[in-house]
N, C-alpha and C. Protein backbone atom coordinates (compact mmCIF):
# COMPACT_ATOMS: atom_id res chain seq x y z
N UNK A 1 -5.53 -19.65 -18.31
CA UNK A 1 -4.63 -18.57 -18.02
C UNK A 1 -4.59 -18.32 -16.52
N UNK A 2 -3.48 -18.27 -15.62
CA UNK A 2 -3.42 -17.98 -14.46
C UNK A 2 -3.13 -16.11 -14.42
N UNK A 3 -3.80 -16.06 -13.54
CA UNK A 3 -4.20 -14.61 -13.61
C UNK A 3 -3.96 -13.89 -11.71
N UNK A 4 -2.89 -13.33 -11.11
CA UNK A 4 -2.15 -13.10 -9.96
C UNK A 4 -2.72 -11.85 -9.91
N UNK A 5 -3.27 -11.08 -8.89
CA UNK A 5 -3.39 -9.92 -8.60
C UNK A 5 -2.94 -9.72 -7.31
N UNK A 6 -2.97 -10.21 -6.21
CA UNK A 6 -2.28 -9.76 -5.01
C UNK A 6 -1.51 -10.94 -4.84
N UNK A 7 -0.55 -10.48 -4.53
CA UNK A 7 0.55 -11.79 -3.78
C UNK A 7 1.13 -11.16 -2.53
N UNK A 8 1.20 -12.29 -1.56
CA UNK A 8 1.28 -12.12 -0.72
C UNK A 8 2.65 -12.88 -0.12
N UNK A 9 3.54 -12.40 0.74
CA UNK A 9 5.24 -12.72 0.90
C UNK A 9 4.67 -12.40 2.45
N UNK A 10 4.90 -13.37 3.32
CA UNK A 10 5.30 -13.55 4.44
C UNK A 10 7.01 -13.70 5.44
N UNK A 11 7.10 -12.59 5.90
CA UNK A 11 8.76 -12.59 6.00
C UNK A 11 8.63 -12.75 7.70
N UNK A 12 9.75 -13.47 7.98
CA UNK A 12 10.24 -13.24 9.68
C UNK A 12 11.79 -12.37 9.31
N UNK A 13 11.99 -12.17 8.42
CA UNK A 13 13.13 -11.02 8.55
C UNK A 13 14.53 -11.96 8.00
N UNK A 14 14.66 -13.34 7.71
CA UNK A 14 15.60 -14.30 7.93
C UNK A 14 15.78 -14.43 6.65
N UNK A 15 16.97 -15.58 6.13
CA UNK A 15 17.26 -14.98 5.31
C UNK A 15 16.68 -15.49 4.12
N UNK A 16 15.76 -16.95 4.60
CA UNK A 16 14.90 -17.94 3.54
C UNK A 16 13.82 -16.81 3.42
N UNK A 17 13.03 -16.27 4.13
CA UNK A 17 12.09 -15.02 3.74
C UNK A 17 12.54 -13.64 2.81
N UNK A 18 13.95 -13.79 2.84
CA UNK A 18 14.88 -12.80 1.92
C UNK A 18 14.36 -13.31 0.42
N UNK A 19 14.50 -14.60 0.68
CA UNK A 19 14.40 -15.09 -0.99
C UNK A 19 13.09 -15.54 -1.19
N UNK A 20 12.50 -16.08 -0.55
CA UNK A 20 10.88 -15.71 -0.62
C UNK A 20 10.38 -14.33 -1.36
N UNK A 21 10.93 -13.18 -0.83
CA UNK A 21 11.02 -11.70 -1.40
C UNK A 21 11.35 -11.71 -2.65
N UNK A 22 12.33 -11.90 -2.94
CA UNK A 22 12.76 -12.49 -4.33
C UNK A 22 11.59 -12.80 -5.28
N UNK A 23 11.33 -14.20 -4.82
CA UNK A 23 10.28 -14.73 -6.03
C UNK A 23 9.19 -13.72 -6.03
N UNK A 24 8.49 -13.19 -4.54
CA UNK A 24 7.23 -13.06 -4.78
C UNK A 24 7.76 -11.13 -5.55
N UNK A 25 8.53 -10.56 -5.44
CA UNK A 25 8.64 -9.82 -6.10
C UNK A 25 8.67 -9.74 -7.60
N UNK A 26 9.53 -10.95 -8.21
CA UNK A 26 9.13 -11.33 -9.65
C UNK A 26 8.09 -12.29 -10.04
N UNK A 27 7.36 -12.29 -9.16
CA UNK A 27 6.15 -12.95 -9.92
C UNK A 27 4.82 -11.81 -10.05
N UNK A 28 5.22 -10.90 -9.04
CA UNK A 28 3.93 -9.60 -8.95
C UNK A 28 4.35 -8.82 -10.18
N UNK A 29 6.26 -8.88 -10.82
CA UNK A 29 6.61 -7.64 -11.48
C UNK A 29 5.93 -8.69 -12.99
N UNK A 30 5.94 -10.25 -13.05
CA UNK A 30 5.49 -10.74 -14.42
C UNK A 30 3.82 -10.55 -14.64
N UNK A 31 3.17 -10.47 -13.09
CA UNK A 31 1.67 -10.52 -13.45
C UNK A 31 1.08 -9.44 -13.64
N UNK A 32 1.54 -8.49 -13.38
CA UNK A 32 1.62 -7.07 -12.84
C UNK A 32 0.74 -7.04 -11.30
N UNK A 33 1.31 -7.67 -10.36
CA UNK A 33 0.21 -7.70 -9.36
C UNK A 33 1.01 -7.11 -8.62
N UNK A 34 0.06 -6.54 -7.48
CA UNK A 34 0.16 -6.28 -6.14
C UNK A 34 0.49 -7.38 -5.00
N UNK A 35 1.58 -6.41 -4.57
CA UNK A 35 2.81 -7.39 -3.59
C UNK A 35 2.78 -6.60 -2.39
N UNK A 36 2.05 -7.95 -1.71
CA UNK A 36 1.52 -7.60 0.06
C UNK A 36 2.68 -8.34 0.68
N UNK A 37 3.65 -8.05 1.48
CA UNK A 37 4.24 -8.23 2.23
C UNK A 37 4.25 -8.28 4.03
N UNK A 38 4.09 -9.05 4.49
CA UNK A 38 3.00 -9.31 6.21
C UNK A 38 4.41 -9.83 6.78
N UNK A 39 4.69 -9.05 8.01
CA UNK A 39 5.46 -9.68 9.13
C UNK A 39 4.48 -9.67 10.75
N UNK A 40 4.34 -11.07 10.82
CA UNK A 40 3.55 -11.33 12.26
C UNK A 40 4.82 -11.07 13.72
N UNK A 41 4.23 -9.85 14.12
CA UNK A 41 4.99 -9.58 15.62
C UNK A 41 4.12 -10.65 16.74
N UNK A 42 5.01 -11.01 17.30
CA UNK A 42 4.72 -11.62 18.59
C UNK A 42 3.81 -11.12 19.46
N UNK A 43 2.77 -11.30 19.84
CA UNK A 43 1.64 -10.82 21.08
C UNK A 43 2.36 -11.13 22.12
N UNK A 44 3.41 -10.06 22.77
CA UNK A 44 3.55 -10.36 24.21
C UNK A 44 2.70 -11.01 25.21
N UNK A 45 1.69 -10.22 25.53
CA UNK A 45 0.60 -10.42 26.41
C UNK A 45 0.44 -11.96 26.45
N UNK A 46 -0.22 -12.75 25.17
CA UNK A 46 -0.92 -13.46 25.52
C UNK A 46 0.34 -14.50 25.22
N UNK A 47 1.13 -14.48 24.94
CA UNK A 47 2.73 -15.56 24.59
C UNK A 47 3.39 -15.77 26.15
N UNK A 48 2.86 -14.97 26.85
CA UNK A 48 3.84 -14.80 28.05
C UNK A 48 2.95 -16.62 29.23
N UNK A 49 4.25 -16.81 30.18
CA UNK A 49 3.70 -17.88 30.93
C UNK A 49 4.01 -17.16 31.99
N UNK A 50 2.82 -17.07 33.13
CA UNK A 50 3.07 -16.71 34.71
C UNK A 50 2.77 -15.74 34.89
N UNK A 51 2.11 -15.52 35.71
CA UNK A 51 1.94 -13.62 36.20
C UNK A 51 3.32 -13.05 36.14
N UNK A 52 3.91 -13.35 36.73
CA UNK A 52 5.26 -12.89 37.30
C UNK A 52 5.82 -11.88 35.94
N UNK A 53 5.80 -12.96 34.97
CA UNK A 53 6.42 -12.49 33.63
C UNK A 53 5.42 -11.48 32.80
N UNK A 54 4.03 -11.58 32.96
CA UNK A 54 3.50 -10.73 32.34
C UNK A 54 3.77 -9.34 33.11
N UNK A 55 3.31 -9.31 34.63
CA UNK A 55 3.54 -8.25 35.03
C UNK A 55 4.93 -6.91 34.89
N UNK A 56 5.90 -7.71 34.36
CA UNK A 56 7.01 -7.13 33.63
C UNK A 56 6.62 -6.18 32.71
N UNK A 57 5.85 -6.59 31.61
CA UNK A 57 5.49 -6.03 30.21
C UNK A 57 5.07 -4.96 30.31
N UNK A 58 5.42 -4.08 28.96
CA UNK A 58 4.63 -2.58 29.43
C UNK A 58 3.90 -2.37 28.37
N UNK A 59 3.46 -1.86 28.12
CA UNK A 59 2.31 -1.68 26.73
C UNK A 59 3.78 -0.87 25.78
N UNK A 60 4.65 -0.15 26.16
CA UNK A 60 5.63 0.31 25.34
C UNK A 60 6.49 -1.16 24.68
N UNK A 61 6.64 -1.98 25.68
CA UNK A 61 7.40 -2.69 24.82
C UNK A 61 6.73 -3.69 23.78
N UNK A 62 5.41 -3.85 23.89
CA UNK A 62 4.72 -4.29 22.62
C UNK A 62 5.00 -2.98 21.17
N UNK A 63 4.61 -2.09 21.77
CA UNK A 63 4.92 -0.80 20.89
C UNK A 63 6.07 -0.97 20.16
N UNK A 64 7.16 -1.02 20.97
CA UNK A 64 8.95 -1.09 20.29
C UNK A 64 8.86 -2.23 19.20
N UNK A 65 8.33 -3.71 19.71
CA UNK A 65 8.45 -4.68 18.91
C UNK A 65 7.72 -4.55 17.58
N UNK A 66 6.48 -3.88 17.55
CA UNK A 66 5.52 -3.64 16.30
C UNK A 66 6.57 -2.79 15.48
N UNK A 67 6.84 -1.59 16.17
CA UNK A 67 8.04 -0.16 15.17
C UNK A 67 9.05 -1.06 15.10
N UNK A 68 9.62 -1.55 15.36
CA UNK A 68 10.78 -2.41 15.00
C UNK A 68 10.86 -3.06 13.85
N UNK A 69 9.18 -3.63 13.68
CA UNK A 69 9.06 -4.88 12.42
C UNK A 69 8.61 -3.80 11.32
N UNK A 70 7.93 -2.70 11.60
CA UNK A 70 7.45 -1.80 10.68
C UNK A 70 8.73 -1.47 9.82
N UNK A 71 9.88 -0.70 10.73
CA UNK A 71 11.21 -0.29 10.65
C UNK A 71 12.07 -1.55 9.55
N UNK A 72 11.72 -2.61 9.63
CA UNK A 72 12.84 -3.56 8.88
C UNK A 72 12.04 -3.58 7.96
N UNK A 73 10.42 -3.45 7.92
CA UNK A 73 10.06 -3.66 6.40
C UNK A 73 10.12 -2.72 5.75
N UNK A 74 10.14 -1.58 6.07
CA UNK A 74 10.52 -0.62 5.57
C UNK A 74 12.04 -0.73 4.72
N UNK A 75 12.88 -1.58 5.39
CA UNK A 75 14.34 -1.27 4.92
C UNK A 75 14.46 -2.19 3.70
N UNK A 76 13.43 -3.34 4.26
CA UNK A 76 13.66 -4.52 3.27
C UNK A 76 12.85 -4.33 1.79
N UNK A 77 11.69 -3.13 1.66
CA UNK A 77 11.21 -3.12 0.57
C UNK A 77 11.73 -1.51 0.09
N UNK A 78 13.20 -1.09 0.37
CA UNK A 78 13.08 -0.05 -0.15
C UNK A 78 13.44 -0.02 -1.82
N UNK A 79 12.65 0.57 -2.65
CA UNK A 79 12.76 0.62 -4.01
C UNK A 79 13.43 1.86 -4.83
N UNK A 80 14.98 2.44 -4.57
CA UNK A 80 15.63 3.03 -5.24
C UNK A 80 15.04 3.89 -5.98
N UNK A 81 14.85 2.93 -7.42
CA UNK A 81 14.40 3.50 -8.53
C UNK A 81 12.99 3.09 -9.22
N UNK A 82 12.10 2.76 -8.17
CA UNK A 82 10.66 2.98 -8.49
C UNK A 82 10.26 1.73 -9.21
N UNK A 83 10.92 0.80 -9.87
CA UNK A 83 10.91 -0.11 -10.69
C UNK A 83 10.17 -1.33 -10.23
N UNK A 84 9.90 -1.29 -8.93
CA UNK A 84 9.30 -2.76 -8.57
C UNK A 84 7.86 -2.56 -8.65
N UNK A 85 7.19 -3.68 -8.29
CA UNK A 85 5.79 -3.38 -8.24
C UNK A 85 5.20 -2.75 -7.40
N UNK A 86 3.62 -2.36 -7.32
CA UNK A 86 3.45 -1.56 -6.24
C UNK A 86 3.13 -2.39 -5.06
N UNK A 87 3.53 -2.16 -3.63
CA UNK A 87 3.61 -2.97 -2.97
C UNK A 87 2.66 -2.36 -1.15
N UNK A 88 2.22 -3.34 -0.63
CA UNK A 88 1.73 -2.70 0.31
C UNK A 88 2.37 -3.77 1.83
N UNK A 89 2.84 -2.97 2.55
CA UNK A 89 3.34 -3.59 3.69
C UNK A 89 2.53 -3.57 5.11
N UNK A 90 2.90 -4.46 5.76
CA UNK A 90 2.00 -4.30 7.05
C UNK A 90 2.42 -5.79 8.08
N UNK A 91 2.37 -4.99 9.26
CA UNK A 91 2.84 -5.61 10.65
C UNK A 91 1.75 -5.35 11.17
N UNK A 92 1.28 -7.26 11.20
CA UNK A 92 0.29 -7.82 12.49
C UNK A 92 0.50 -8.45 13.87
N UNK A 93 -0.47 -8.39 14.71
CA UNK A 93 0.45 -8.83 16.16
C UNK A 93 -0.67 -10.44 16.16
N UNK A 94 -0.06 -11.44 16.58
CA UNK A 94 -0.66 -12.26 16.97
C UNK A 94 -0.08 -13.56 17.53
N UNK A 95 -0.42 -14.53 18.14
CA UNK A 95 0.63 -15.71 18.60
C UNK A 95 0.34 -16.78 17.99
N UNK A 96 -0.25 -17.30 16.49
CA UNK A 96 0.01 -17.82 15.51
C UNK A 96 0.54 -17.26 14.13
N UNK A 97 1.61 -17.01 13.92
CA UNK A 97 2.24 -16.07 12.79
C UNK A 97 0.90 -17.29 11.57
N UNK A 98 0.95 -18.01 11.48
CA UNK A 98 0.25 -19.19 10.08
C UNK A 98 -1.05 -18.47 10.32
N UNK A 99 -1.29 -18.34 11.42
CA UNK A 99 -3.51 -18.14 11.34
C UNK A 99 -4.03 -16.76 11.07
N UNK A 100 -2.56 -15.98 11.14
CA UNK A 100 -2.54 -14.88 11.05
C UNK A 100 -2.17 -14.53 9.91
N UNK A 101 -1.47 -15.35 9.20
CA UNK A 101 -1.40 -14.93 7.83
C UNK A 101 -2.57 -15.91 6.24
N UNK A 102 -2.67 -16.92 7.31
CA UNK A 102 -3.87 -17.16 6.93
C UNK A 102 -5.50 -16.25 6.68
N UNK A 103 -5.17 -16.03 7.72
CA UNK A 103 -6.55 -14.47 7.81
C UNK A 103 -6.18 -13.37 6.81
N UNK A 104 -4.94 -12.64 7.01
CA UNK A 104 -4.54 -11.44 5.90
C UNK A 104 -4.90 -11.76 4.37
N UNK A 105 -4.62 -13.31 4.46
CA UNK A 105 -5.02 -13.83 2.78
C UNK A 105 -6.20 -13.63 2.44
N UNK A 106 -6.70 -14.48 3.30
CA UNK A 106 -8.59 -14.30 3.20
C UNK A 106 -8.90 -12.69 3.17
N UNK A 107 -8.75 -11.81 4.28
CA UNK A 107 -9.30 -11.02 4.02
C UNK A 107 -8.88 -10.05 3.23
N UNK A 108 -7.89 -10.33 2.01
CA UNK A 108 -7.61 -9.37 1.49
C UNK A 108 -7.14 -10.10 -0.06
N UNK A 109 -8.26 -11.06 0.04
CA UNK A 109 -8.28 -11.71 -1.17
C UNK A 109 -6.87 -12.00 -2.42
N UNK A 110 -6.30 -12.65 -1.40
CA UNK A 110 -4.97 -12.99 -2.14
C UNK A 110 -4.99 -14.07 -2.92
N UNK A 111 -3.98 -13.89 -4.02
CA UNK A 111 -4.16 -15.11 -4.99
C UNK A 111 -3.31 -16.33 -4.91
N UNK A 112 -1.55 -15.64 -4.43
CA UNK A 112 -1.04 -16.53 -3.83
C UNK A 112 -0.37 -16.37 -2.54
N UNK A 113 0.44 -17.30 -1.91
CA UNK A 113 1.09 -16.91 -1.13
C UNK A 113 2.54 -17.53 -1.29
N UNK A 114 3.57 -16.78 -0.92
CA UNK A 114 5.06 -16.78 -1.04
C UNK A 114 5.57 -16.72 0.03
N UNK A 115 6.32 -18.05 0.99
CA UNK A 115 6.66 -18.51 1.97
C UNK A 115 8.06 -19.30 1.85
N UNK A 116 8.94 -18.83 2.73
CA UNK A 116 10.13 -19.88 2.87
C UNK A 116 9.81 -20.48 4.12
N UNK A 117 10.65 -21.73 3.90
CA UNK A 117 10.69 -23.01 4.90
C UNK A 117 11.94 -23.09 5.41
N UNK A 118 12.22 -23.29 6.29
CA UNK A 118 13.66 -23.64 6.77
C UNK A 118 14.19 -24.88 6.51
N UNK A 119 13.02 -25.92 6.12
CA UNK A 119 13.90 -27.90 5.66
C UNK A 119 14.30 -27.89 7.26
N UNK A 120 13.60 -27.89 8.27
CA UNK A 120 14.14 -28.25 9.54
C UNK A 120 14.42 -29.96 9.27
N UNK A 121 15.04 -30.85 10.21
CA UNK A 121 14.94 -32.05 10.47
C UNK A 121 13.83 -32.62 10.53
N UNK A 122 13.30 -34.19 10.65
CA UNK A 122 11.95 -34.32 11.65
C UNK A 122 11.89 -34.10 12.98
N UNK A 123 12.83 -34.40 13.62
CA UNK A 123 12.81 -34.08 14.75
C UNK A 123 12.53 -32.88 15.31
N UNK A 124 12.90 -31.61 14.87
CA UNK A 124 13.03 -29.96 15.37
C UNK A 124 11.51 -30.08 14.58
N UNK A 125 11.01 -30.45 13.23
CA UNK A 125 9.56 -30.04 12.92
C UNK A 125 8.73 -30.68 13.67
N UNK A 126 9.05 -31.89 14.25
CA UNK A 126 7.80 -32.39 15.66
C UNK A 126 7.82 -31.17 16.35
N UNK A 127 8.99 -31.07 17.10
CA UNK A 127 8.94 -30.06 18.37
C UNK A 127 8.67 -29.07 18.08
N UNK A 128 9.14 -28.15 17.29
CA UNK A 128 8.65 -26.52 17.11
C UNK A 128 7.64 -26.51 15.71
N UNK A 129 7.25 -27.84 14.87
CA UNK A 129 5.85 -27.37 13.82
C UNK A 129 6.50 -26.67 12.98
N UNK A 130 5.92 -26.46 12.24
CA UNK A 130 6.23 -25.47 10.49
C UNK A 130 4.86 -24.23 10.16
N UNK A 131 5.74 -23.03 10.63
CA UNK A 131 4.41 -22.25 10.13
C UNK A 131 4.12 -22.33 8.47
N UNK A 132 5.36 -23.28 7.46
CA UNK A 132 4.69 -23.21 6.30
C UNK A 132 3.49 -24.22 5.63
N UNK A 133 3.97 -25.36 6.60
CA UNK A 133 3.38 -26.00 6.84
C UNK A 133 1.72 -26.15 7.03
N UNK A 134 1.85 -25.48 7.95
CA UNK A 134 0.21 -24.64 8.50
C UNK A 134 -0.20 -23.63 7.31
N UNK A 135 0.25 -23.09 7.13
CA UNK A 135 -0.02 -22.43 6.10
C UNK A 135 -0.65 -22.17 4.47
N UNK A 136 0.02 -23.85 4.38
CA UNK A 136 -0.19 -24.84 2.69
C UNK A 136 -1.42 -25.22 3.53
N UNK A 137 -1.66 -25.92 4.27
CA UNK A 137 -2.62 -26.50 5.02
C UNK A 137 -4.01 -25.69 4.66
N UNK A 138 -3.89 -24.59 5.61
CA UNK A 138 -4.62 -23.68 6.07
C UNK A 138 -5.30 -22.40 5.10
N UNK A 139 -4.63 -22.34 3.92
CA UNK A 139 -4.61 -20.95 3.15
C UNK A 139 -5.86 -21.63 2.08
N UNK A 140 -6.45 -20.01 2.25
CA UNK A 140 -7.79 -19.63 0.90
C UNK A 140 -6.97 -20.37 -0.76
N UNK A 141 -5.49 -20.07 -1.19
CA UNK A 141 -4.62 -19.71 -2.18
C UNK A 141 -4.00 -20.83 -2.43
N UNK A 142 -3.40 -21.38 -3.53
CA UNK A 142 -2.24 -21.83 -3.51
C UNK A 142 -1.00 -21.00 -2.69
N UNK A 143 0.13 -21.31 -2.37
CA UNK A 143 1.02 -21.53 -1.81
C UNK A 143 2.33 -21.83 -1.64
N UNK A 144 3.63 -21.19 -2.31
CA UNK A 144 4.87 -21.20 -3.07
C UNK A 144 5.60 -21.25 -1.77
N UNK A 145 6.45 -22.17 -1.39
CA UNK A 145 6.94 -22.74 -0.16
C UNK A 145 8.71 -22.58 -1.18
N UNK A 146 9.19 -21.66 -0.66
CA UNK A 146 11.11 -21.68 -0.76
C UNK A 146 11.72 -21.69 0.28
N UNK A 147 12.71 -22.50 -0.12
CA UNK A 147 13.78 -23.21 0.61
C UNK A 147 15.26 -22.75 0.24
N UNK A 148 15.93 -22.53 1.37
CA UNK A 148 17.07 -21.80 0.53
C UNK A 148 18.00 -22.82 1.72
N UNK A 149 19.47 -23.76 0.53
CA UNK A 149 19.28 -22.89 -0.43
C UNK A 149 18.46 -23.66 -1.56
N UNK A 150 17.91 -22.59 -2.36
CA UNK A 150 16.94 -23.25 -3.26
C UNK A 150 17.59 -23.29 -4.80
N UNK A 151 16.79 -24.08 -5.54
CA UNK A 151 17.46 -23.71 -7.12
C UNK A 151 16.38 -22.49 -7.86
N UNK A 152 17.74 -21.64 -8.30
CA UNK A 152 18.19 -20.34 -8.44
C UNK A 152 16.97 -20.16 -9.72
N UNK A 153 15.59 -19.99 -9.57
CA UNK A 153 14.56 -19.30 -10.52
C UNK A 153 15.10 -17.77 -10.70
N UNK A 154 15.02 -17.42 -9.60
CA UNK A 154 15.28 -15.95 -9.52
C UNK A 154 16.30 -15.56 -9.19
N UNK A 155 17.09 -14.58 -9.91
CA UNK A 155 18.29 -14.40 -10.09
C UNK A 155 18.28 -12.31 -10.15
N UNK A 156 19.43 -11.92 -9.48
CA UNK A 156 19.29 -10.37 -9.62
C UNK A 156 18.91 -10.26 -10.76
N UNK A 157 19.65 -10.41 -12.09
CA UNK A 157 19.75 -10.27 -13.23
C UNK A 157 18.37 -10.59 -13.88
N UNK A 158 17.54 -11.65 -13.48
CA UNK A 158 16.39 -11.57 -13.57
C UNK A 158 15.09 -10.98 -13.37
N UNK A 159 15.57 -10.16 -11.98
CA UNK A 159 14.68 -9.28 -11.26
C UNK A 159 14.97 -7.68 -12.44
N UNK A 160 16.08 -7.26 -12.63
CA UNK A 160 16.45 -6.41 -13.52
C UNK A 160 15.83 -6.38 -14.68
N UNK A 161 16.09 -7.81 -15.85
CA UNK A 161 15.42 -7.79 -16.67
C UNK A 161 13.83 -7.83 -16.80
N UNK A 162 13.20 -7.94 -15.66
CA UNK A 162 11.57 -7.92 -15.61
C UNK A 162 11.24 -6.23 -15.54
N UNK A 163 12.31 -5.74 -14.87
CA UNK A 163 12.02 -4.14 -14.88
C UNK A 163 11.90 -3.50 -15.71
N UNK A 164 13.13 -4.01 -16.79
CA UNK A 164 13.41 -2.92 -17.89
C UNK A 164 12.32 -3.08 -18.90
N UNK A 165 12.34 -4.62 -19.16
CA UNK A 165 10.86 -4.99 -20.21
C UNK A 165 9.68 -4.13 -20.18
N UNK A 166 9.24 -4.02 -18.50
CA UNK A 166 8.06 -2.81 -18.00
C UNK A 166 8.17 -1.80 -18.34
N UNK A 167 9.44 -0.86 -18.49
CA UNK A 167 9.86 0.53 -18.92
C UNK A 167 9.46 0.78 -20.39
């Protein structure tokens, strides 16, 4: 018997992490688990190249970027009518979004994790890497990698009917 208690949905806000949301929302509403949702903000500070450019930075505008990501997860898990699972959100700062969500897993004993991929080329995945990549790699958990567009598991109508069953 597979047995889910925290799941964990990693979003950059886009729209393959939209549907990432999706699944990992109906798989917490079939297990009855808890649905951790993690957006990694960028570490100004240590992302930056050159004095020149750090000396720009203000400790406010790390501030803006954290309320910003807080602010969209907020928008992106709002639940109407109470029906979804219970869910806990949270914005980390770091300049590996993968090691960083690697860590949230571990330390918060997750069972899986729920990740979209973009299907870059080979070429763009040499040069810019795959944080899902790193991630399957790297993670305590198995590891649910969506691709959009993907074939259609989860469907509104599906997300609906998992609700009402619960009622």
């Amino acid at each position: 018997m597979i047995v889910l208690k925290r799941i964990l949905v990693a979003t950059d806000f886009g729209e393959v992490a939209e549907v990432a949301l999706d699944y990992g929302r109906a798989l917490a509403a079939q297990f009855g688990a808890t649905l951790h949702v993690l957006h990694v903000a960028q570490n100004l500070y240590l992302s930056t190249i050159g004095t020149e450019t750090f000396a720009g930075l203000t400790p406010r505008l790390q501030q803006e970027v954290e309320n910003a990501a807080r602010k969209g997860l907020e928008e992106l898990l709002i639940d109407s009518d109470g029906s979804g699972p219970p869910t806990k959100a949270r914005v980390l700062t770091g300049t590996s979004p993968a090691l960083v969500i690697v860590g949230y897993a571990k330390d918060n004993s997750i069972d899986l994790i729920v990740i979209g991929t973009h299907g870059r080329g080979a070429l763009a995945h040499i040069i810019t890497g795959s944080v899902a990549e790193r991630v399957v790699r790297l993670a305590p958990c198995p590891v649910l990698t969506v691709k959009h567009p993907e074939h259609e598991f989860v469907t509104k109508d599906t997300l609906m009917a998992v609700a009402h069953a619960k009622a």
